[in-house]
Protein backbone atom coordinates (compact mmCIF):
# COMPACT_ATOMS: atom_id res chain seq x y z
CA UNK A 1 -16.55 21.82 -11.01
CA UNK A 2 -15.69 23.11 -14.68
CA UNK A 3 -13.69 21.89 -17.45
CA UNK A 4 -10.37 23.37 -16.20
CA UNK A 5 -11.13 22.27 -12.41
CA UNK A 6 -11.78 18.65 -13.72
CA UNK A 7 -8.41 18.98 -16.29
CA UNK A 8 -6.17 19.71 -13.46
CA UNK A 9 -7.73 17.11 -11.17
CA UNK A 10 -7.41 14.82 -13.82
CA UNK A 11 -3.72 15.19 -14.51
CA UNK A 12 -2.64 15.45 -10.96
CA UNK A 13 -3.42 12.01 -10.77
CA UNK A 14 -0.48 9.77 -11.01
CA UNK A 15 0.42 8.55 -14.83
CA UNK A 16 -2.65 10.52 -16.76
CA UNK A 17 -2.41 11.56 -19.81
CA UNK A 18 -5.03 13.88 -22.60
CA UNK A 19 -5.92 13.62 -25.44
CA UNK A 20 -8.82 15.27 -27.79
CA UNK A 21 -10.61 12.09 -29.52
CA UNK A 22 -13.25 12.03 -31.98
CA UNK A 23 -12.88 16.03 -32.89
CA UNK A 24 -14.20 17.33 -29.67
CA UNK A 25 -14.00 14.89 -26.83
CA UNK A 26 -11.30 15.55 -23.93
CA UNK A 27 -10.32 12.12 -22.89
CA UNK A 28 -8.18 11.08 -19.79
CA UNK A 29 -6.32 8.22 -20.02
CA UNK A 30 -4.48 6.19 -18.19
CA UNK A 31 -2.46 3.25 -19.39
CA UNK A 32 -3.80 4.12 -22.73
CA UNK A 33 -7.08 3.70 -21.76
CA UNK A 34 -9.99 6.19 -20.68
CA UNK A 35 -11.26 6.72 -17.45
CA UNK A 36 -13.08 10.18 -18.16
CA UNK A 37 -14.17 11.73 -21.16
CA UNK A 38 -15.89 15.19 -21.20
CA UNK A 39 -17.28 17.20 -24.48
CA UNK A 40 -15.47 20.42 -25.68
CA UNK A 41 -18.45 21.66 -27.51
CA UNK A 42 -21.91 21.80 -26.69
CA UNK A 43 -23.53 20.82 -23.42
CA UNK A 44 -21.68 20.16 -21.00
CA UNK A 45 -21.26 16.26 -20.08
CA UNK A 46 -18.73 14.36 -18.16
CA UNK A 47 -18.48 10.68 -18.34
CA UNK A 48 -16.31 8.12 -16.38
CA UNK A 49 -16.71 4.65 -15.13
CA UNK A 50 -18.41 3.21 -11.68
CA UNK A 51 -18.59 0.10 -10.04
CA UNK A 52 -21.82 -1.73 -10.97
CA UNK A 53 -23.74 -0.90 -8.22
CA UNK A 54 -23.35 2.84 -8.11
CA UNK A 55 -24.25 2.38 -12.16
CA UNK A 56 -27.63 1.04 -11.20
CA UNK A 57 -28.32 3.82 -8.25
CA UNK A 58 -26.52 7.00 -10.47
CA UNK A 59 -28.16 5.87 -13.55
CA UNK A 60 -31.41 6.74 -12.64
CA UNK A 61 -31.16 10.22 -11.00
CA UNK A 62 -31.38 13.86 -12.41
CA UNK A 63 -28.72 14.72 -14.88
CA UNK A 64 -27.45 11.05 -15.08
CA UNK A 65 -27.76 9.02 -17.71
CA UNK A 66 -26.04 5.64 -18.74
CA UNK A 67 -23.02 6.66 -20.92
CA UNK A 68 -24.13 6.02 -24.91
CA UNK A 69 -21.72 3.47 -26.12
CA UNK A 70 -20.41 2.95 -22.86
CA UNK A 71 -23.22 1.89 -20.47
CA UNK A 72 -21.98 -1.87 -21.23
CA UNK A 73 -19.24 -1.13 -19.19
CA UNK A 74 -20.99 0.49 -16.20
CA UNK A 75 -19.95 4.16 -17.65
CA UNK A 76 -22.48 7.13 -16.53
CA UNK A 77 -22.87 10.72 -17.85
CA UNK A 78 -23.36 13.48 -15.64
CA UNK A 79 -25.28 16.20 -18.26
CA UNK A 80 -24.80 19.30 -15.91
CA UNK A 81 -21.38 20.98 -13.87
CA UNK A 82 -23.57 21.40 -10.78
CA UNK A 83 -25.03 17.78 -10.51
CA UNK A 84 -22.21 16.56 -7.92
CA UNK A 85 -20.37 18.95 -5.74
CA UNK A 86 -16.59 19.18 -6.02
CA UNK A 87 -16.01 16.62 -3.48
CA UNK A 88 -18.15 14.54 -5.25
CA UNK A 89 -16.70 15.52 -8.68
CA UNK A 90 -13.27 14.11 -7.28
CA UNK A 91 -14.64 10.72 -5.77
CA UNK A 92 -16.24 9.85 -8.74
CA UNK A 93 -13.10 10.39 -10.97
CA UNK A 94 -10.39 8.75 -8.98
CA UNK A 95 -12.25 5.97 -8.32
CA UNK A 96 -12.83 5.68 -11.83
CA UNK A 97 -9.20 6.11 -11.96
CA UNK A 98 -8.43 3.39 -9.79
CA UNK A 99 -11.08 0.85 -11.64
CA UNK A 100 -9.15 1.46 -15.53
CA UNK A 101 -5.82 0.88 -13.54
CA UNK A 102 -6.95 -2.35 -11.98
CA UNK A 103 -7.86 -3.52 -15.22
CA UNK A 104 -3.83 -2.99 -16.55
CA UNK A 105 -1.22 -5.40 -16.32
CA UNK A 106 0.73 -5.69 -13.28
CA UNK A 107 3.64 -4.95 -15.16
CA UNK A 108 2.38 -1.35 -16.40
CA UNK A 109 0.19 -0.90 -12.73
CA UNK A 110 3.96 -1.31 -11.74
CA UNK A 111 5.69 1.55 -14.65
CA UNK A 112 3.08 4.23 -13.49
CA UNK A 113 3.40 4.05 -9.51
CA UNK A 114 7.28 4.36 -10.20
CA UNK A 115 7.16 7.74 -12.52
């Protein structure tokens, strides 16, 4: 996985939008809210949400850290492209995804699965 591999995964998923926060974070969003953030400058990180007990498990293994700011909310940081394969890559971002949208109204859930 890369930047523009993870961008176009990102966007192909159903209601997602971009935008650069804080001067040189990518964030995805959907519903207005973030489900994967990765750094434009730098190291390369990627950070996204789990449920809590893949935080516990991921959180302690090579090139995975507890996301700062975020590790509250069961958010991890992978610190290296080649940590998870693609497949993994793709797992780990739709099904933090699917966690943000579960957390949206029913009314908005609703708005995005009918655009």
């Amino acid at each position: 996985m890369n930047i523009e591999n993870l961008r176009a995964y990102c966007l192909s998923l159903k209601g997602v939008t971009e935008d650069v926060k804080w001067g040189h974070d990518l964030c995805f969003l959907i519903g207005g809210k973030m489900f994967c953030v990765t750094n434009l400058e730098g190291d390369p990180s990627v950070s996204f949400k789990v449920s809590d007990s893949e935080f516990d498990e991921l959180s302690v293994s090579q090139s995975i850290i507890p996301a700062p700011y975020m590790a509250r909310n069961k958010w991890v940081q992978v610190q290296s492209w080649d940590r998870l394969t693609e497949k993994e890559w793709e797992t780990y971002v739709k099904q933090s995804y699917e966690l943000i949208k579960s957390k949206l109204t029913k009314k908005l859930q609703k708005e995005i699965e009918e655009a």
